[in-house]
N, C-alpha and C. Protein backbone atom coordinates (compact mmCIF):
# COMPACT_ATOMS: atom_id res chain seq x y z
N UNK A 1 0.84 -1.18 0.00
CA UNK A 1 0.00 0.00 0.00
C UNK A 1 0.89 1.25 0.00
N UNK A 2 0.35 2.27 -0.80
CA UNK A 2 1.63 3.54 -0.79
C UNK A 2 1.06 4.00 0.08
N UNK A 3 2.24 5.33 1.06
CA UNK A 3 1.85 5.87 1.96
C UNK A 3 2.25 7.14 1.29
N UNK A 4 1.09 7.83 0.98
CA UNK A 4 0.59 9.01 0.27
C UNK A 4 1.75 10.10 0.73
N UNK A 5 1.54 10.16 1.90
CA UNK A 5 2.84 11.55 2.60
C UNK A 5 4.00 11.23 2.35
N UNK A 6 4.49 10.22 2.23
CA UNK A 6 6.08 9.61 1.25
C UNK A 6 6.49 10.20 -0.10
N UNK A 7 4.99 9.61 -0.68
CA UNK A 7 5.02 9.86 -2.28
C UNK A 7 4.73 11.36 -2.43
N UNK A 8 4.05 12.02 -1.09
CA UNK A 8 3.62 13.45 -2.02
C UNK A 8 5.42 14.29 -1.74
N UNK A 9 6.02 14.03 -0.20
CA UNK A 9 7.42 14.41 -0.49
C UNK A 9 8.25 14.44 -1.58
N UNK A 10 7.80 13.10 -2.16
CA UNK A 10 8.77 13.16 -3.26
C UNK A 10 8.70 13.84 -4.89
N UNK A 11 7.51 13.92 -4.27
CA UNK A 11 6.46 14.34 -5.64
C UNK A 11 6.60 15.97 -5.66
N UNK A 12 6.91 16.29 -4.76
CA UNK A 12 7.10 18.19 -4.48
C UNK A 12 9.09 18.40 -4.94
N UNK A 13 9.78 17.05 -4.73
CA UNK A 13 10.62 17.09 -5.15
C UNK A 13 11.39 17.33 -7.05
N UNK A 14 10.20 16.97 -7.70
CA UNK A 14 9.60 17.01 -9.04
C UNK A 14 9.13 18.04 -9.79
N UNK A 15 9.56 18.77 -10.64
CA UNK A 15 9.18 19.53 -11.38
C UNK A 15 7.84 19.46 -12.21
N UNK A 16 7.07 18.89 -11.08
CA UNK A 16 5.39 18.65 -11.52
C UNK A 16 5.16 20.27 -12.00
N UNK A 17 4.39 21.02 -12.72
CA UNK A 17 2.75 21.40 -12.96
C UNK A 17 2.17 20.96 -11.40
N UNK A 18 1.56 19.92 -11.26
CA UNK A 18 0.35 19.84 -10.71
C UNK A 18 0.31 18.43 -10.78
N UNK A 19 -0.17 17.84 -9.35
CA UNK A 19 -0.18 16.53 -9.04
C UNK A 19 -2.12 16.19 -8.24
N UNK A 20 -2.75 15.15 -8.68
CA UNK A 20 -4.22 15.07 -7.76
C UNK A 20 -4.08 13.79 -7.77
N UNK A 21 -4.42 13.48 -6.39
CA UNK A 21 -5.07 12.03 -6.09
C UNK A 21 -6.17 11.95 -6.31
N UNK A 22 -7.19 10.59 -6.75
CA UNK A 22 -8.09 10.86 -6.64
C UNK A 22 -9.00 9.14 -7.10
N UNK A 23 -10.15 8.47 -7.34
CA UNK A 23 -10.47 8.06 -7.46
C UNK A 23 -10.87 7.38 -8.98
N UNK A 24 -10.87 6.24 -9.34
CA UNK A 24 -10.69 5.96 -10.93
C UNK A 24 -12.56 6.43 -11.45
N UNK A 25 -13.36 6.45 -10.39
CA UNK A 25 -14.76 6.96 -10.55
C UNK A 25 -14.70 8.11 -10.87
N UNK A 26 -13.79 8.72 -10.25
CA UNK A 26 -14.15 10.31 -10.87
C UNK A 26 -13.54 10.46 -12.32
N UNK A 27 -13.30 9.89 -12.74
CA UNK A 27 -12.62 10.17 -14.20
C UNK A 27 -13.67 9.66 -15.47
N UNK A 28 -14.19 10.45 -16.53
CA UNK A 28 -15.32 10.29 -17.60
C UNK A 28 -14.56 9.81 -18.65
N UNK A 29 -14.78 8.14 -18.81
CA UNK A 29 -14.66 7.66 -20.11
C UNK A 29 -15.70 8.06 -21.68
N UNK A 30 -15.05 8.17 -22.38
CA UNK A 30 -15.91 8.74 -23.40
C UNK A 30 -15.76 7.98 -24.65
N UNK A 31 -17.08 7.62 -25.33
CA UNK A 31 -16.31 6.78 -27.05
C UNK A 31 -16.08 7.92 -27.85
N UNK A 32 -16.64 8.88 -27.45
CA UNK A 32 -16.66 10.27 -28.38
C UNK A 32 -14.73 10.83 -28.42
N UNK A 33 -14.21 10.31 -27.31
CA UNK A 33 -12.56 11.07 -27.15
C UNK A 33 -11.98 9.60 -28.33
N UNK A 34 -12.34 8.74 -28.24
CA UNK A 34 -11.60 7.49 -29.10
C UNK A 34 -12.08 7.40 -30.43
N UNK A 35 -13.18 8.36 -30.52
CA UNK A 35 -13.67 8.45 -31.87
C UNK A 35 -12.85 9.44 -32.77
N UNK A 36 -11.70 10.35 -31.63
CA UNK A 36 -11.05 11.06 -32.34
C UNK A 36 -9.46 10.28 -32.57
N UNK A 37 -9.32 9.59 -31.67
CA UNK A 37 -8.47 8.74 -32.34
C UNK A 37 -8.44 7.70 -33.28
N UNK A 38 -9.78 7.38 -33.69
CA UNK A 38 -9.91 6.64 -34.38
C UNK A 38 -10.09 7.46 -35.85
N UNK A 39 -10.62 8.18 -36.15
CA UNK A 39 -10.73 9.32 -37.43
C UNK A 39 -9.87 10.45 -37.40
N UNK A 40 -8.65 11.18 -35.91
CA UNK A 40 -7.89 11.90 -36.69
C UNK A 40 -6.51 11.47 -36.14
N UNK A 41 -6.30 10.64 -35.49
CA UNK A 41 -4.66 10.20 -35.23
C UNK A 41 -4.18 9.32 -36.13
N UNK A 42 -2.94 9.88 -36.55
CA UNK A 42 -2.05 9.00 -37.43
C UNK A 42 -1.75 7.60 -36.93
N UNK A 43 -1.54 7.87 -35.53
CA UNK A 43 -1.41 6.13 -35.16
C UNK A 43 -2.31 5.33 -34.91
N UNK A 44 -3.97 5.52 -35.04
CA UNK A 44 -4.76 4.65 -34.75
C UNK A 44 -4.29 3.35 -35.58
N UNK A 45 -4.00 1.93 -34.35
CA UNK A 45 -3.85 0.88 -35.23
C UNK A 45 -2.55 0.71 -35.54
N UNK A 46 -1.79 1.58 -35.45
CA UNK A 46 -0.21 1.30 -35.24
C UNK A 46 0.71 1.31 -34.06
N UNK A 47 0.42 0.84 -32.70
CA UNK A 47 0.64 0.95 -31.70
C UNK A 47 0.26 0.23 -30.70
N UNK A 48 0.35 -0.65 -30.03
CA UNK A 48 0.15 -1.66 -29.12
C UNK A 48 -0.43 -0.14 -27.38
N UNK A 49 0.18 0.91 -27.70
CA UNK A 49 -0.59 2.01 -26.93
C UNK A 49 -1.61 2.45 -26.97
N UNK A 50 -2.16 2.50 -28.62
CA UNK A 50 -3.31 3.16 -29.14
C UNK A 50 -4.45 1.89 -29.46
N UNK A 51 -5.56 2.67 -29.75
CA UNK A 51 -6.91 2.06 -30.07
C UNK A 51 -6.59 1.04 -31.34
N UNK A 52 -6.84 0.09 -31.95
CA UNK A 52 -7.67 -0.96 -30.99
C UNK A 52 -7.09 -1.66 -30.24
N UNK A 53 -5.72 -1.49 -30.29
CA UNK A 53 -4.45 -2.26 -29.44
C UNK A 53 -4.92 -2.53 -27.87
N UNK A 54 -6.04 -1.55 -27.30
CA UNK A 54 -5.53 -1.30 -26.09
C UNK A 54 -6.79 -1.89 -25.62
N UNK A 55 -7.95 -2.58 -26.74
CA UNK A 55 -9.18 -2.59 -26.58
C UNK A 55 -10.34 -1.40 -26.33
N UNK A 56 -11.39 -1.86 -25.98
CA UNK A 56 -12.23 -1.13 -26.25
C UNK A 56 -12.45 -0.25 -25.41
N UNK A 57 -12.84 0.74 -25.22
CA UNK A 57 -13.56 1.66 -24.09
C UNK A 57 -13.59 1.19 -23.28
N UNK A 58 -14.92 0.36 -22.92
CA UNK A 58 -15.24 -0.42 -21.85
C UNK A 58 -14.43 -1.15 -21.72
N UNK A 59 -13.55 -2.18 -22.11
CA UNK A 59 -12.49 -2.66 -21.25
C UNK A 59 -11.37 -1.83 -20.80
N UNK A 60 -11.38 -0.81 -21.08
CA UNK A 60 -10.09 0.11 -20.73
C UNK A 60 -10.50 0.76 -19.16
N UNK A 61 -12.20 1.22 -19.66
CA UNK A 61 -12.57 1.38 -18.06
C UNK A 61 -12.67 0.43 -17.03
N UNK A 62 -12.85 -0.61 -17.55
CA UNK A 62 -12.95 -1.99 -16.90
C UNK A 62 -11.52 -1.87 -15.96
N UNK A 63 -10.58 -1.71 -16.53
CA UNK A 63 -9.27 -2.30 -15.87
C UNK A 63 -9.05 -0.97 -15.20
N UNK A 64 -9.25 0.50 -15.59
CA UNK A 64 -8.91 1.34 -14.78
C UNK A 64 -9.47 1.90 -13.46
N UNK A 65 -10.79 1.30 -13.82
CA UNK A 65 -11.92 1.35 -12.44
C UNK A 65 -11.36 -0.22 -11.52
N UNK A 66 -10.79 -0.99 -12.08
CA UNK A 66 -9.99 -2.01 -11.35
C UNK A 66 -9.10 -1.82 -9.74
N UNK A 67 -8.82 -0.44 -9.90
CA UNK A 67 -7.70 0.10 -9.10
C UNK A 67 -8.56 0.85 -8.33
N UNK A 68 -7.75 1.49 -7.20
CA UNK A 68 -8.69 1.78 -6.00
C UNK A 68 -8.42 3.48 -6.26
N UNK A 69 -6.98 3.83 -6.59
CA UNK A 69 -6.80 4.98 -6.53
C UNK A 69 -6.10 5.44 -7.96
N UNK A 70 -5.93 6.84 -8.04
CA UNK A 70 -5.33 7.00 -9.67
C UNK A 70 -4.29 8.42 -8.35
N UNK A 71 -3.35 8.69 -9.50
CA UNK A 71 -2.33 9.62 -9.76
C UNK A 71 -2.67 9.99 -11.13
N UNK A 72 -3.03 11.68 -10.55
CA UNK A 72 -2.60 12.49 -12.23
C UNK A 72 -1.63 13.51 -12.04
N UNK A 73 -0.70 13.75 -12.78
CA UNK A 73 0.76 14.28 -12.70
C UNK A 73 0.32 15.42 -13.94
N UNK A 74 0.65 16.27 -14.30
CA UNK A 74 0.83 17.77 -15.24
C UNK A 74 1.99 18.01 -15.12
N UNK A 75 2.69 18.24 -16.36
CA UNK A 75 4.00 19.06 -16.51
C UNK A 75 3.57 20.24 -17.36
N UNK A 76 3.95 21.62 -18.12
CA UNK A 76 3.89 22.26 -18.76
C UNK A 76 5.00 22.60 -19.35
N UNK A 77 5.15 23.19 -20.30
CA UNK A 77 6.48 23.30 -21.40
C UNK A 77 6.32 24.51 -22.52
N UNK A 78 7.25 25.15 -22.50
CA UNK A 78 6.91 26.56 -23.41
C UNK A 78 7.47 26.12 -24.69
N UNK A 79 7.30 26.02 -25.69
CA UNK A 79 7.32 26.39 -27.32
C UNK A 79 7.56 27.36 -27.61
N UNK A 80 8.34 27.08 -28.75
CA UNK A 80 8.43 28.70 -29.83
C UNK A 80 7.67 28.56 -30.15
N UNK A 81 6.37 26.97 -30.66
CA UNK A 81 5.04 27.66 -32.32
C UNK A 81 4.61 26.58 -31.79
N UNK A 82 3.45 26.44 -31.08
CA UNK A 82 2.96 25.55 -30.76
C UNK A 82 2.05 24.98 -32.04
N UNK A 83 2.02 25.77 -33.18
CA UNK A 83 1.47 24.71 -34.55
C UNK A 83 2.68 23.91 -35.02
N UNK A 84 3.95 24.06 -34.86
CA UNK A 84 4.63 23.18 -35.46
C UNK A 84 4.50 21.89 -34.35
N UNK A 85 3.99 21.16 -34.82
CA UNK A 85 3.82 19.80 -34.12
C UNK A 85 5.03 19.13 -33.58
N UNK A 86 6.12 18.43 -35.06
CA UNK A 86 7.07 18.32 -34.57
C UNK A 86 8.23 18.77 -33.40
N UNK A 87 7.75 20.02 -33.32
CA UNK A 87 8.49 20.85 -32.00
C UNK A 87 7.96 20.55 -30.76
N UNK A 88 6.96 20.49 -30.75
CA UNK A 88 5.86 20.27 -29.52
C UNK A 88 6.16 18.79 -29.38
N UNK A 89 5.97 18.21 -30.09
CA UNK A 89 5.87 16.60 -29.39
C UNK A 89 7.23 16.57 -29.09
N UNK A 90 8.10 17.08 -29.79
CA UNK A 90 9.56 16.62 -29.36
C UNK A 90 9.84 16.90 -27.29
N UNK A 91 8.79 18.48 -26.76
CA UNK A 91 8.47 17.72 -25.85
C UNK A 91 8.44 16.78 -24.37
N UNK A 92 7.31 16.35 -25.34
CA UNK A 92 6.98 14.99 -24.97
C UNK A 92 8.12 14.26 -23.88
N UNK A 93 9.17 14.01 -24.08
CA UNK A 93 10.24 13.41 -23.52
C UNK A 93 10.13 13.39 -21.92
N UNK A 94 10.60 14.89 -22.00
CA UNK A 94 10.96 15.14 -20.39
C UNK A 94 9.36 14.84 -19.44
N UNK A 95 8.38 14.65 -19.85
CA UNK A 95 7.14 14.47 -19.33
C UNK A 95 7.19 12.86 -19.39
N UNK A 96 7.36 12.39 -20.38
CA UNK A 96 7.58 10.48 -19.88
C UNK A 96 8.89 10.28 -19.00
N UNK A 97 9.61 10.76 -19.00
CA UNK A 97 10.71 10.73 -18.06
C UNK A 97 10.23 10.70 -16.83
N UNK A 98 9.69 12.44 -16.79
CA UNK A 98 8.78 12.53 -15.04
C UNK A 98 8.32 11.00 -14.92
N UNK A 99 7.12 10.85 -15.77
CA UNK A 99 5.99 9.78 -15.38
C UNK A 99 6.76 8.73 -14.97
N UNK A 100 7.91 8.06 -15.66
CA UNK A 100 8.28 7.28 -15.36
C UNK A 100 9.51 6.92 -14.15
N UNK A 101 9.62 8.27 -13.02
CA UNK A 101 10.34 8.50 -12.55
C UNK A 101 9.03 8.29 -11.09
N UNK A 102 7.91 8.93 -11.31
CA UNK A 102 6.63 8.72 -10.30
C UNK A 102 6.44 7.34 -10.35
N UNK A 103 6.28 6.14 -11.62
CA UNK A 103 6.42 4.81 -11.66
C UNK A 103 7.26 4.51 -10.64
N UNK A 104 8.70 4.76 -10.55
CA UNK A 104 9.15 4.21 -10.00
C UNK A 104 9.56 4.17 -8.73
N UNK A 105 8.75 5.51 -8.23
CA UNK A 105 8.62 6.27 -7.03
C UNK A 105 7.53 4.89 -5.96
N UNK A 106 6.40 4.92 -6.82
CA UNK A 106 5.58 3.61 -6.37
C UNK A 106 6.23 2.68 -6.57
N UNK A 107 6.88 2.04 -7.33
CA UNK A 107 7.11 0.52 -7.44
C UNK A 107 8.21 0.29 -6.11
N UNK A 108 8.63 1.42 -5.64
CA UNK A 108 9.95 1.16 -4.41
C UNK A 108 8.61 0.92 -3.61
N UNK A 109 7.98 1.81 -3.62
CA UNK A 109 6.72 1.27 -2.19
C UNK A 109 5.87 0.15 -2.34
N UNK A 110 6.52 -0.89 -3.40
CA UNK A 110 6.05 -2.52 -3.16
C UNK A 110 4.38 -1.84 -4.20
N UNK A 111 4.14 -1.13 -5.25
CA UNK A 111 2.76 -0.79 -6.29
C UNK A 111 3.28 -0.77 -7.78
N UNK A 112 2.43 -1.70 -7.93
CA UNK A 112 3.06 -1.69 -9.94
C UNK A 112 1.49 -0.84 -10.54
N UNK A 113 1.95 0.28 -10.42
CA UNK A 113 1.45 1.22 -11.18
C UNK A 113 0.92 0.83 -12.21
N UNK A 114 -0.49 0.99 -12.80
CA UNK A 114 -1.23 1.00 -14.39
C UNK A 114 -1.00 2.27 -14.97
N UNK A 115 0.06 2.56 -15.98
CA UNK A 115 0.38 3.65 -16.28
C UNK A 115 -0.17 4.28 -17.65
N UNK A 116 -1.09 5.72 -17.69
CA UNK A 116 -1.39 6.26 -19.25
C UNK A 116 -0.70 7.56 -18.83
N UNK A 117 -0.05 7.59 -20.34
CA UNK A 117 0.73 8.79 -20.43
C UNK A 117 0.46 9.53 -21.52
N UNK A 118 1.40 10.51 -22.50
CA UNK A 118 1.13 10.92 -23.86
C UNK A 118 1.22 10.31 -24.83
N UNK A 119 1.83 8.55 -24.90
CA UNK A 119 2.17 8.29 -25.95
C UNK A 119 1.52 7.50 -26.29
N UNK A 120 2.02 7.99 -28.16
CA UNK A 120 1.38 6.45 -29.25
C UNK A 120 2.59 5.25 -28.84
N UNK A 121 3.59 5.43 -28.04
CA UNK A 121 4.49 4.34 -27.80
C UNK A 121 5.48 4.60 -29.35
N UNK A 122 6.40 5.66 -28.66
CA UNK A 122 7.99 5.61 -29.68
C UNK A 122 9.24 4.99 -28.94
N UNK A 123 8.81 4.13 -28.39
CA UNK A 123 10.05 3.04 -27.92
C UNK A 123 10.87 2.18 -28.98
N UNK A 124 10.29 1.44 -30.19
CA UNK A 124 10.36 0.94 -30.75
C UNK A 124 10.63 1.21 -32.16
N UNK A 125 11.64 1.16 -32.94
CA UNK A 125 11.10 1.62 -34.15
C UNK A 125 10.09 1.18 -35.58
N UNK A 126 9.63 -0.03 -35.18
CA UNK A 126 8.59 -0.45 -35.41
C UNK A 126 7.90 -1.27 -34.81
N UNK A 127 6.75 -0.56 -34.14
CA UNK A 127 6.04 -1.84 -33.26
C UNK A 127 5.70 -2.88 -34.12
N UNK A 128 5.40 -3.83 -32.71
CA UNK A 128 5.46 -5.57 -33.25
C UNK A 128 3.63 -5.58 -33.28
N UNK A 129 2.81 -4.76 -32.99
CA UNK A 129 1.60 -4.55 -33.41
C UNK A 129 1.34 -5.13 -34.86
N UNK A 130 2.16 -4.51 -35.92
CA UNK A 130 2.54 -4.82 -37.12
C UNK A 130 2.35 -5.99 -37.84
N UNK A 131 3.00 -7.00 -36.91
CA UNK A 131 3.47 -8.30 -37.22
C UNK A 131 2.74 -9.35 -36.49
N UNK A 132 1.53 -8.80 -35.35
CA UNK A 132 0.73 -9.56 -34.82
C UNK A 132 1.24 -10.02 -33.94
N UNK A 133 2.76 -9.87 -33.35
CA UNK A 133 3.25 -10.10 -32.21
C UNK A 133 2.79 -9.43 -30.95
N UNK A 134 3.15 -9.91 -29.62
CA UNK A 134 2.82 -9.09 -28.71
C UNK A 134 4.00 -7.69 -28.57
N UNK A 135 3.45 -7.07 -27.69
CA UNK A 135 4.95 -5.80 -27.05
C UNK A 135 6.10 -6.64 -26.75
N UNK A 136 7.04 -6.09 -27.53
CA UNK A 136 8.20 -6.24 -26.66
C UNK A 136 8.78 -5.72 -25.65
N UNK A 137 7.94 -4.74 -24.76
CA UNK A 137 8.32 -4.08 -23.81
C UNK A 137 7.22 -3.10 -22.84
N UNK A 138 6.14 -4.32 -22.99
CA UNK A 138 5.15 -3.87 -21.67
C UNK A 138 5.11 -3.55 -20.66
N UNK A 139 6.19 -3.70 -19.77
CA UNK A 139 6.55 -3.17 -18.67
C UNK A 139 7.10 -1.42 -18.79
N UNK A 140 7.36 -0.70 -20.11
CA UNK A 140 8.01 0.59 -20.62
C UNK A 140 6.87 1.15 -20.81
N UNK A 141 6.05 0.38 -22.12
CA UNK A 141 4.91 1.74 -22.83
C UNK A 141 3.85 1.45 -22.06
N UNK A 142 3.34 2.81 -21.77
CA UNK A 142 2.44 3.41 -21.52
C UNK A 142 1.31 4.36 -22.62
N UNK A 143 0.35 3.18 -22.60
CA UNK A 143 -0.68 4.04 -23.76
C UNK A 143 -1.29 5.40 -23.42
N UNK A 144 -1.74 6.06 -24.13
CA UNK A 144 -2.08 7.43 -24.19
C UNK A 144 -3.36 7.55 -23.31
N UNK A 145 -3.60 8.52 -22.39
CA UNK A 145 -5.07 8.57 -21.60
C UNK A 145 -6.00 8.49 -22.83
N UNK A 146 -6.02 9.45 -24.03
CA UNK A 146 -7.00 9.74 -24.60
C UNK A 146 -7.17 8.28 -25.52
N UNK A 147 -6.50 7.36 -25.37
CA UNK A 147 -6.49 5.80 -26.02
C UNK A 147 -7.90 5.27 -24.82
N UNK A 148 -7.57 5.30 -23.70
CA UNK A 148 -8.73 4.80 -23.28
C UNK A 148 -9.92 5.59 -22.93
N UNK A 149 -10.48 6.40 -23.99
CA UNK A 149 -11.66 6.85 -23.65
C UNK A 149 -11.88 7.73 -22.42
N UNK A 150 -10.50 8.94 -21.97
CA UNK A 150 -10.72 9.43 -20.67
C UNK A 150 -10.37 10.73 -21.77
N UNK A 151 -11.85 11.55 -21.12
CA UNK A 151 -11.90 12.90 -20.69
C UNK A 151 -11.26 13.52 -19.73
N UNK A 152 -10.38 14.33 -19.78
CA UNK A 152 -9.88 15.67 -18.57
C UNK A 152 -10.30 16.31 -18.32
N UNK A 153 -10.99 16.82 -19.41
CA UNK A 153 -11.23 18.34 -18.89
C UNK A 153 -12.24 18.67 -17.58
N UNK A 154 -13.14 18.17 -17.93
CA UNK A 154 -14.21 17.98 -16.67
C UNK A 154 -13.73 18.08 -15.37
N UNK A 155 -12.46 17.20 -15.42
CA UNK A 155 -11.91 16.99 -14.18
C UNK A 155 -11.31 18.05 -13.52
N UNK A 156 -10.50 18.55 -14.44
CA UNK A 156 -9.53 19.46 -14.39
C UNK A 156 -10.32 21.32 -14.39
N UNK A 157 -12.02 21.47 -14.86
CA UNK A 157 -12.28 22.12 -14.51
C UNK A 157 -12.71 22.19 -13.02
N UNK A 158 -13.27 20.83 -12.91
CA UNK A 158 -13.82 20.88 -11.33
C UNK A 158 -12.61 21.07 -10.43
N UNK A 159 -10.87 20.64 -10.32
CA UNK A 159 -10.13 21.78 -9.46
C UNK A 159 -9.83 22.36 -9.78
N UNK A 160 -10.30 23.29 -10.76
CA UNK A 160 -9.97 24.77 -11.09
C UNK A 160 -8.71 24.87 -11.84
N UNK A 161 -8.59 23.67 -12.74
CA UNK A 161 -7.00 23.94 -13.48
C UNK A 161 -7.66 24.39 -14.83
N UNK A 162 -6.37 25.53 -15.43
CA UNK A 162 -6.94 25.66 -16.76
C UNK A 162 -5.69 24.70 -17.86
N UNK A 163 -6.68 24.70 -18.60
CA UNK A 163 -5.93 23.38 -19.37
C UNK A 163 -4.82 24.23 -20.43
N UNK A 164 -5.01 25.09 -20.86
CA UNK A 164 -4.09 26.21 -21.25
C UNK A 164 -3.91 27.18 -20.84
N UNK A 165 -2.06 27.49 -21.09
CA UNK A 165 -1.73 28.59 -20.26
C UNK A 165 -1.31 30.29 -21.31
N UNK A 166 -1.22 29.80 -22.23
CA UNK A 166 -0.84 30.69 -23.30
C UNK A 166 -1.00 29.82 -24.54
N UNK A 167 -0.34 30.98 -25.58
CA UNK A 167 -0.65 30.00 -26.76
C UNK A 167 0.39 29.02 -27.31
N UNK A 168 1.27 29.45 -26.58
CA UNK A 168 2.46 28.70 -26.93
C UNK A 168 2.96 27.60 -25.60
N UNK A 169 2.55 27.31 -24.88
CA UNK A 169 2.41 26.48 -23.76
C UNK A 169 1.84 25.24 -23.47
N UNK A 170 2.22 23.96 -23.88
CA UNK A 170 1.85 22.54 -24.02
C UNK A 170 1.61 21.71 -22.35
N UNK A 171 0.83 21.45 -22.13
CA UNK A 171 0.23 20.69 -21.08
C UNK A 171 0.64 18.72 -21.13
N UNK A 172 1.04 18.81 -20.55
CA UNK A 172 1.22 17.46 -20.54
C UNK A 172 0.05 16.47 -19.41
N UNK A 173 0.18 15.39 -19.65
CA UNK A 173 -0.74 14.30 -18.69
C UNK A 173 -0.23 12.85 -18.55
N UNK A 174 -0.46 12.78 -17.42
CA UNK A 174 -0.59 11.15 -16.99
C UNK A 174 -1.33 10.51 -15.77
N UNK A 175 -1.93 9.55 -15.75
CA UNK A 175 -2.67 9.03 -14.63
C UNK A 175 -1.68 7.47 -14.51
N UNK A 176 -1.96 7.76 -13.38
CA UNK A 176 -0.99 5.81 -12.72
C UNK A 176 -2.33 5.33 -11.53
N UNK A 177 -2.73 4.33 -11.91
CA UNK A 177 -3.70 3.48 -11.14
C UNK A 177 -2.67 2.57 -10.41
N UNK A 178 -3.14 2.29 -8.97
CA UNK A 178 -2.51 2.02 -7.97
C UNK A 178 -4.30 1.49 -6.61
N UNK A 179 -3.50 0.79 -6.34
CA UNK A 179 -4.04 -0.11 -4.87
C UNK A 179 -3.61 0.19 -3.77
């Protein structure tokens, strides 16, 4: 069992944004958020992270309502052009780093974390999705929140976070389900 006042020490130690505990109930699965991965992400279907890899909605809530408690972590990051994509996702990095630095923050306290982060999963340079194989490295990727049908914003209005800070200012996310 983690002992919350451990993890939040260490967690203030972290160049978080913004950290909430909170319950896997309070979080709104949606088919409408996977409907956008399914009609505008390049990786739908190429990714053992992404949709249909990760199954369906309902089993995604299935396993995340599984867990008793969630961790959501925020980093933020300034851009020169937040339309150039490539710049922005590049990123990406130092925010799976964090996440996977809070992973391992729990796993010392005896919790193997269920981890969603930002990614379509660039571990690999070609996933084995491809080839009908399983991951070669399930214990690393972490599929994207918006892969399983989770809404933020809702959430994130009800404690008063704004989801943008400027226009050039990228928000990052991750939730870790934990017992």
């Amino acid at each position: 069992m983690i002992d919350k006042g451990l993890l939040e020490e260490q967690l203030a130690e972290l160049p978080l944004y913004v950290y909430h505990f909170m319950t896997p109930e309070e979080l709104e699965f949606s088919d409408r958020i996977r409907w956008i991965c399914e009609h505008e992400c390049p990786m739908y279907g190429k990714s053992w992270a992404c949709p249909p890899g990760v199954g369906s909605v309902a089993q995604c809530r299935e396993k995340c309502l599984g867990s008793r408690e969630c961790l959501m972590i925020a980093t933020i990051t300034e851009v020169a052009d937040i339309s150039d994509l490539t710049a922005t996702l590049a990123t990406r990095g130092d925010h799976e780093d964090l996440t996977d630095q809070v992973r391992d923050l729990m796993r010392q306290q005896g919790t193997e974390p269920y981890v969603l982060s930002t990614e379509a999963c660039a571990r690999c340079e070609r996933c084995t999705i491809a080839d009908g194989m399983p991951c070669r490295f399930p214990d690393r990727m972490h599929p994207c929140v918006e892969s399983h049908g989770i809404n933020l914003l809702g959430l994130l209005e009800e404690m008063g976070l704004a989801f943008q800070y400027g226009e050039n200012v990228v928000t990052w996310f991750s939730l870790l389900f934990f017992d």
